[in-house]
C-alpha atoms as a PDB file:
ATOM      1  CA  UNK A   1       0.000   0.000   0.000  1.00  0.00           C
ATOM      2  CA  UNK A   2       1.516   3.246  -0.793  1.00  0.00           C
ATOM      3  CA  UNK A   3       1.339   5.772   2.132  1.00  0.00           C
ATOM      4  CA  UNK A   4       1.384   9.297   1.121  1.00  0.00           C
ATOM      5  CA  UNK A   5       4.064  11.260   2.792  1.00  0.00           C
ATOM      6  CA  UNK A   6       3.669  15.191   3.818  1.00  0.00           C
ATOM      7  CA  UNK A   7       7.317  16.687   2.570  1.00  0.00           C
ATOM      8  CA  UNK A   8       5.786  20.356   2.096  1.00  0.00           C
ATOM      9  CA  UNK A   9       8.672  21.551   4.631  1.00  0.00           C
ATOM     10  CA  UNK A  10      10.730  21.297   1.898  1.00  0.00           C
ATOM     11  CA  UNK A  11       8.656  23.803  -0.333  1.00  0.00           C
ATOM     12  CA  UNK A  12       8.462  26.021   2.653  1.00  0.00           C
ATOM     13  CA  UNK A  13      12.201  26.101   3.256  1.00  0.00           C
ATOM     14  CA  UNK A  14      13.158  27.170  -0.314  1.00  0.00           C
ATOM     15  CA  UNK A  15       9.716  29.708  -0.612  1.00  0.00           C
ATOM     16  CA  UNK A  16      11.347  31.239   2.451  1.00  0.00           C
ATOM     17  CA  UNK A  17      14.921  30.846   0.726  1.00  0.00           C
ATOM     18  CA  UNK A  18      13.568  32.642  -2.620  1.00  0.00           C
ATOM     19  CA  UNK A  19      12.376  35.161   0.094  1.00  0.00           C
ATOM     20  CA  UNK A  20      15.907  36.258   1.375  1.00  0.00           C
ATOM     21  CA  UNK A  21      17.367  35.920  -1.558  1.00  0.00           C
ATOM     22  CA  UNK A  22      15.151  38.660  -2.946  1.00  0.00           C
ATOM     23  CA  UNK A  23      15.649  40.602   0.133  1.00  0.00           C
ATOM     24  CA  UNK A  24      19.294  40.573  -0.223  1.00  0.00           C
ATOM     25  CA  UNK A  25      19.183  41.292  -4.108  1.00  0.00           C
ATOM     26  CA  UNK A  26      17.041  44.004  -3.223  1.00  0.00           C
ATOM     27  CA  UNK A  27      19.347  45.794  -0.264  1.00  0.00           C
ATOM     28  CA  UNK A  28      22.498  44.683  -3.210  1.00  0.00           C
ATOM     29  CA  UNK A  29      20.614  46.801  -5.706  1.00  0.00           C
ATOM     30  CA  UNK A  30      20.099  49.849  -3.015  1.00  0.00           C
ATOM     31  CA  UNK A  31      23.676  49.953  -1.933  1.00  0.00           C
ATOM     32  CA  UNK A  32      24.684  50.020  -5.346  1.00  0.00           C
ATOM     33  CA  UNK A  33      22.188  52.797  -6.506  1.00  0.00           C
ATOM     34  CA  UNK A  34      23.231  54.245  -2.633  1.00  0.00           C
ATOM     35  CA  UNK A  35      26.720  53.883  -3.621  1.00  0.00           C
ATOM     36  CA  UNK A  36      26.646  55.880  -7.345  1.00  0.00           C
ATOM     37  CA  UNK A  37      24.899  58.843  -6.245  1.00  0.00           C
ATOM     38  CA  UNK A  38      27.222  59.238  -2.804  1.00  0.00           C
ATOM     39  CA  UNK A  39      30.202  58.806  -5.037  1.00  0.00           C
ATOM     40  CA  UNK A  40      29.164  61.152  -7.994  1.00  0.00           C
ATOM     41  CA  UNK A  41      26.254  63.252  -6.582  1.00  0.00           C
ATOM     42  CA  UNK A  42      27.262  64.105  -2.750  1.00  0.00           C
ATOM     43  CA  UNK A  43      29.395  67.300  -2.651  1.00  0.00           C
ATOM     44  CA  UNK A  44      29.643  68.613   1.014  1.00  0.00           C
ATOM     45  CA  UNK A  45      31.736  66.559   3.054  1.00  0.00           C
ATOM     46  CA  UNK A  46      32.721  64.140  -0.156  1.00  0.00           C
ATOM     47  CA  UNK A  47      35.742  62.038   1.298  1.00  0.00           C
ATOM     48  CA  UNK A  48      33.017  60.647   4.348  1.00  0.00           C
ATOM     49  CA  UNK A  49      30.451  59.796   1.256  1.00  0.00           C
ATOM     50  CA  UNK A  50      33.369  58.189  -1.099  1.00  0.00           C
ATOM     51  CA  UNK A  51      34.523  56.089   2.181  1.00  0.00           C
ATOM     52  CA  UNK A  52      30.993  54.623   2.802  1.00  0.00           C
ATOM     53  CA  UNK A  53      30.535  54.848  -1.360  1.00  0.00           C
ATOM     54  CA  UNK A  54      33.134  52.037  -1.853  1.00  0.00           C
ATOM     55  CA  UNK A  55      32.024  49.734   0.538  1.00  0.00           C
ATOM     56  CA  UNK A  56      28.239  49.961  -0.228  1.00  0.00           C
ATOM     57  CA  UNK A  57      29.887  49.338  -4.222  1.00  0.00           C
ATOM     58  CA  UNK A  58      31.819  46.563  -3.030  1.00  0.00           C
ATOM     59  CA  UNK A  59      29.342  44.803  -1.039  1.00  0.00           C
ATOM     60  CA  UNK A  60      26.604  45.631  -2.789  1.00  0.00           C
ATOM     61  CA  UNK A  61      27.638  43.541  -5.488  1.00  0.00           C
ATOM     62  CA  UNK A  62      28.085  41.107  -3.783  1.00  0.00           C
ATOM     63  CA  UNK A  63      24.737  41.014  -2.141  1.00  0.00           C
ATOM     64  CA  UNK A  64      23.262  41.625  -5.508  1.00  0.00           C
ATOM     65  CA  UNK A  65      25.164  38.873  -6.931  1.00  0.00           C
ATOM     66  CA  UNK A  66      24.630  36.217  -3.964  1.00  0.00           C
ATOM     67  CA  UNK A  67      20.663  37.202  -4.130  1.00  0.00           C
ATOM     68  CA  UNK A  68      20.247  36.716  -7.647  1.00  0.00           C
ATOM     69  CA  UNK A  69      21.950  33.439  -7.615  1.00  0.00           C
ATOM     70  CA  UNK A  70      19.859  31.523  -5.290  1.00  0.00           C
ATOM     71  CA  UNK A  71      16.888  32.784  -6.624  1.00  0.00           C
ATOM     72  CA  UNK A  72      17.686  31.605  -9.843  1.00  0.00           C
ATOM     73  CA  UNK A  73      18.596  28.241  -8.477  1.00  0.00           C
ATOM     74  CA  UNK A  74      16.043  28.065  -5.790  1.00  0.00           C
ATOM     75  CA  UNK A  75      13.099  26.393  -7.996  1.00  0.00           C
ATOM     76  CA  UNK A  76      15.030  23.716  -9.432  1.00  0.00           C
ATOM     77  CA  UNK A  77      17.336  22.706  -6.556  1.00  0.00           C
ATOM     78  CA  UNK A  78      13.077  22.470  -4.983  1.00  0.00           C
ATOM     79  CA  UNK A  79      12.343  20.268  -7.340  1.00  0.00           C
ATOM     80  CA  UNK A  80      14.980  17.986  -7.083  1.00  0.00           C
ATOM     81  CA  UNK A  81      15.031  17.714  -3.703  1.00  0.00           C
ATOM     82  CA  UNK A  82      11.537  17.175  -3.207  1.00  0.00           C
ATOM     83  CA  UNK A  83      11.109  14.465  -5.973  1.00  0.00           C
ATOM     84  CA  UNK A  84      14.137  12.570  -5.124  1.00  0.00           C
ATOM     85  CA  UNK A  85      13.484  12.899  -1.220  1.00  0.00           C
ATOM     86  CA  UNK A  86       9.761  11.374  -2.514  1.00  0.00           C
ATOM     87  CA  UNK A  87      11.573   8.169  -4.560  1.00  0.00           C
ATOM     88  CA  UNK A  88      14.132   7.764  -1.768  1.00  0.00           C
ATOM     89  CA  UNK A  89      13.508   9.272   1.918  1.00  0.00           C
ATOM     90  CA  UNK A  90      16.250   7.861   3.743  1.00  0.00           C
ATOM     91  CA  UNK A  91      18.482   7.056   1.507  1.00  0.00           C
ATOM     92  CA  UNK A  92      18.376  10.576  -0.327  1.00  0.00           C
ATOM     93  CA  UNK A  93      18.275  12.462   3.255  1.00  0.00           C
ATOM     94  CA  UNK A  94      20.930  10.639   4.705  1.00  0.00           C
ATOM     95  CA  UNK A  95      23.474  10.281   1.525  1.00  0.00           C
ATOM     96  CA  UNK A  96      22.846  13.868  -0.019  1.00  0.00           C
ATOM     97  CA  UNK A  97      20.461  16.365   1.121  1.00  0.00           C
ATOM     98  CA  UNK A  98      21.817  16.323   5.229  1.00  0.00           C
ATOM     99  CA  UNK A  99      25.249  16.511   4.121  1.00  0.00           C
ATOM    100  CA  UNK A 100      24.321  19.674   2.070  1.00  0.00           C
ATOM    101  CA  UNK A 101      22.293  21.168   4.706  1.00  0.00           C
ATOM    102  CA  UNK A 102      24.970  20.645   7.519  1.00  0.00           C
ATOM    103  CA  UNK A 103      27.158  22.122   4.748  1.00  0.00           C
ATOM    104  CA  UNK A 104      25.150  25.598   4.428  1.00  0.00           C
ATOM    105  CA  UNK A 105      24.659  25.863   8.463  1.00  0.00           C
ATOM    106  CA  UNK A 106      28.563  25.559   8.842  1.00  0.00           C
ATOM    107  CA  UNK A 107      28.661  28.229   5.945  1.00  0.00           C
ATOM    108  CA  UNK A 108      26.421  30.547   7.424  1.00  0.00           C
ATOM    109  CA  UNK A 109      28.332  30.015  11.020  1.00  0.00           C
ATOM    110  CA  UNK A 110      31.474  31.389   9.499  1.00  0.00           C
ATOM    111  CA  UNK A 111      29.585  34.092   7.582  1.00  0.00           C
ATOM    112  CA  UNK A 112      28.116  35.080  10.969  1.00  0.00           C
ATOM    113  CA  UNK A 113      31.646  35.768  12.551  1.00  0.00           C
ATOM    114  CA  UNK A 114      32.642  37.021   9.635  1.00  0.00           C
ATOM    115  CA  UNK A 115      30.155  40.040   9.752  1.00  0.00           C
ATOM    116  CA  UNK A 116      30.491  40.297  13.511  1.00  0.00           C
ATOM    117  CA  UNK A 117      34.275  41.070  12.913  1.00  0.00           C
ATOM    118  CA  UNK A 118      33.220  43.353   9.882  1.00  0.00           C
ATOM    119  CA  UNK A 119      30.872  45.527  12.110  1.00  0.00           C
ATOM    120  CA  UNK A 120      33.647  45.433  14.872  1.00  0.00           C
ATOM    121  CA  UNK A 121      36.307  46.373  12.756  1.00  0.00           C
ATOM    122  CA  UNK A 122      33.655  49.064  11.181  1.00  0.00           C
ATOM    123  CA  UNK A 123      32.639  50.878  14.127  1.00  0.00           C
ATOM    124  CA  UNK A 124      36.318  51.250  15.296  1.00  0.00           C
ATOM    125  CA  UNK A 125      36.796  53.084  12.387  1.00  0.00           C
ATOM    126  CA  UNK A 126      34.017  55.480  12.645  1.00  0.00           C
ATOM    127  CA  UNK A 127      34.367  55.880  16.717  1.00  0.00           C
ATOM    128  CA  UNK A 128      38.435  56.630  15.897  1.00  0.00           C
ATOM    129  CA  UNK A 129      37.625  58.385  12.894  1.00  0.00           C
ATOM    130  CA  UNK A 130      34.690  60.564  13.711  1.00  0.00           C
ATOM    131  CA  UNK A 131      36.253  63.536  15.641  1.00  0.00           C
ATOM    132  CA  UNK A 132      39.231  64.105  12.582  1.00  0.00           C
ATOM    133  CA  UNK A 133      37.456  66.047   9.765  1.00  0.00           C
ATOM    134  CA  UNK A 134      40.754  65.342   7.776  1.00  0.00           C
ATOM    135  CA  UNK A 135      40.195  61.397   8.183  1.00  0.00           C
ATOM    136  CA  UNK A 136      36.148  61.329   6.993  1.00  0.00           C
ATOM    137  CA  UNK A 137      36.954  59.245   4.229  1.00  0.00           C
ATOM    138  CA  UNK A 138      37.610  56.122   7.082  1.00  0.00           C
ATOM    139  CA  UNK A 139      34.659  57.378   9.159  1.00  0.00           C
ATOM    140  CA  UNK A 140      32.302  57.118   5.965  1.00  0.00           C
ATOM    141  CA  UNK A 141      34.159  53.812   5.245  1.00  0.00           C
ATOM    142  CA  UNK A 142      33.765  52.655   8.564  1.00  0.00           C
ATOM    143  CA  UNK A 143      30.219  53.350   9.098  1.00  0.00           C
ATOM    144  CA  UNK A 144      29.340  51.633   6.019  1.00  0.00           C
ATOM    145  CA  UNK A 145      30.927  48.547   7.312  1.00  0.00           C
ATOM    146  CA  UNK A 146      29.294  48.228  10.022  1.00  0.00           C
ATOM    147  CA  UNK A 147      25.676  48.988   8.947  1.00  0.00           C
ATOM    148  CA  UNK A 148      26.253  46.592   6.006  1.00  0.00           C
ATOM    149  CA  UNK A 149      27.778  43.813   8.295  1.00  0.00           C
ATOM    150  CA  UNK A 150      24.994  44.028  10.602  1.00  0.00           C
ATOM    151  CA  UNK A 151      22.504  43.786   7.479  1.00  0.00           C
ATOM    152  CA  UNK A 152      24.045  40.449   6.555  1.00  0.00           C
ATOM    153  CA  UNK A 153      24.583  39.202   9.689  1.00  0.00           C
ATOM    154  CA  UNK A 154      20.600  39.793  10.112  1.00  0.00           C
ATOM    155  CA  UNK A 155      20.111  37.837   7.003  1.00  0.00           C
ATOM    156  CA  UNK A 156      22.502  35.263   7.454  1.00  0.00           C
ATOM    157  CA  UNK A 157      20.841  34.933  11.035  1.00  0.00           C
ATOM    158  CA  UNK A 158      17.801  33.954   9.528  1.00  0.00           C
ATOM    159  CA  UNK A 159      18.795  32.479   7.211  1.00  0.00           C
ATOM    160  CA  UNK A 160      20.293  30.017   9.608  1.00  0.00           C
ATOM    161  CA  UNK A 161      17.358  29.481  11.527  1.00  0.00           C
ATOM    162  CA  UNK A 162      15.533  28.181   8.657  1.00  0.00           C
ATOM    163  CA  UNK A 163      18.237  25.914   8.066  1.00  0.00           C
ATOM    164  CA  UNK A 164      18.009  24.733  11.370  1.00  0.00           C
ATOM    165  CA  UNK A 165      14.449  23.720  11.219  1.00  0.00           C
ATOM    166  CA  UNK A 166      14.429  22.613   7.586  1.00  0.00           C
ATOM    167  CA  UNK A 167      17.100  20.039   8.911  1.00  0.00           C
ATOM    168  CA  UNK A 168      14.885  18.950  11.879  1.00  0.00           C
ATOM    169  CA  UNK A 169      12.445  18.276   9.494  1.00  0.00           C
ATOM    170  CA  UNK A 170      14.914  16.269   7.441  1.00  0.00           C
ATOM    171  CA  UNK A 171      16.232  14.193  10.821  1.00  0.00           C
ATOM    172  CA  UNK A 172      12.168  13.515  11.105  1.00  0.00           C
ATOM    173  CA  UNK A 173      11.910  11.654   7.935  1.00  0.00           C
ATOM    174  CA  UNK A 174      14.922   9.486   8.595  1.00  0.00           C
ATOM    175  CA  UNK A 175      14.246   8.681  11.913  1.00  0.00           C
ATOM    176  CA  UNK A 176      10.250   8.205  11.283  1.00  0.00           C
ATOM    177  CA  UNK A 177      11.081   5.687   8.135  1.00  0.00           C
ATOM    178  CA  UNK A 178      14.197   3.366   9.240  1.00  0.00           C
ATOM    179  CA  UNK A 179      12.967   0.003   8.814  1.00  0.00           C
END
């Protein structure tokens, strides 16, 4: 008798994954934009706005770039997952898709520190820098850093929790279906 199993975690996770990723394409996209017009637009007190400019750029990018490239893979990597987690439960979960997931948590653990040390190392700057009018440039710089490191490390944050849960889902259906 085939017993119908309920695996809609699995859309859920990667719904909320498409999510972020469009959240973080979105902020990418808005420190770019944020980026051009402090770099060519902002006149009065230019060396702060080309600091911060360059690290919005920088980052920016990269946010724009990480964003787009989950959403674009989010759908089929759902797919897969769920039809080859239907065929195989066990064997699927515990070969490939628990490796991966264990993977992305570790990933998102060293992203975490990563940012902390970011936003550290960014609001030295602007506390050091932010009495010296001649040394803006690292206050702008340094300010930027931090609110962009504490942006990811809010996204990453979440995006860990998810993880979390969408791998006690995936413990469930091993431990629910060894024979």
């Amino acid at each position: 008798m085939f017993e119908q199993k309920d695996f809609s975690f699995i859309h859920k996770y990667f719904i909320a994954e498409k999510q972020g990723s469009l959240f973080l394409l979105s902020i990418g996209i808005a420190a770019v934009l944020l980026a051009i017009i402090f770099f060519f637009f902002i006149k009065t007190n230019a060396s702060f706005y080309k600091g911060a400019a360059i690290i919005l750029m920088v980052l920016g990018l990269i946010q724009a770039i990480v964003g787009f490239n989950i959403y674009k893979r989010t759908n089929k990597q759902k797919s897969d997952i769920a039809y080859n987690v239907g065929l195989e439960p066990v064997t699927y979960t515990n070969n490939i898709e628990m490796p991966r997931i264990t993977k992305v948590i570790k990933s998102l653990v060293i992203y975490r520190w990563a940012e902390i040390t970011c936003a550290i190392i960014g609001i030295v700057l602007w506390i050091t820098y932010k009495s010296n009018p001649s040394k803006s440039f690292f206050t702008g710089l340094g300010l930027a850093l931090a609110i962009q490191a504490i942006i990811l490390l809010g996204v990453d944050y979440f995006a860990g929790k998810r993880a979390g849960t969408y791998r006690q889902q995936l413990e469930k259906i091993v431990t629910n279906n060894k024979k």
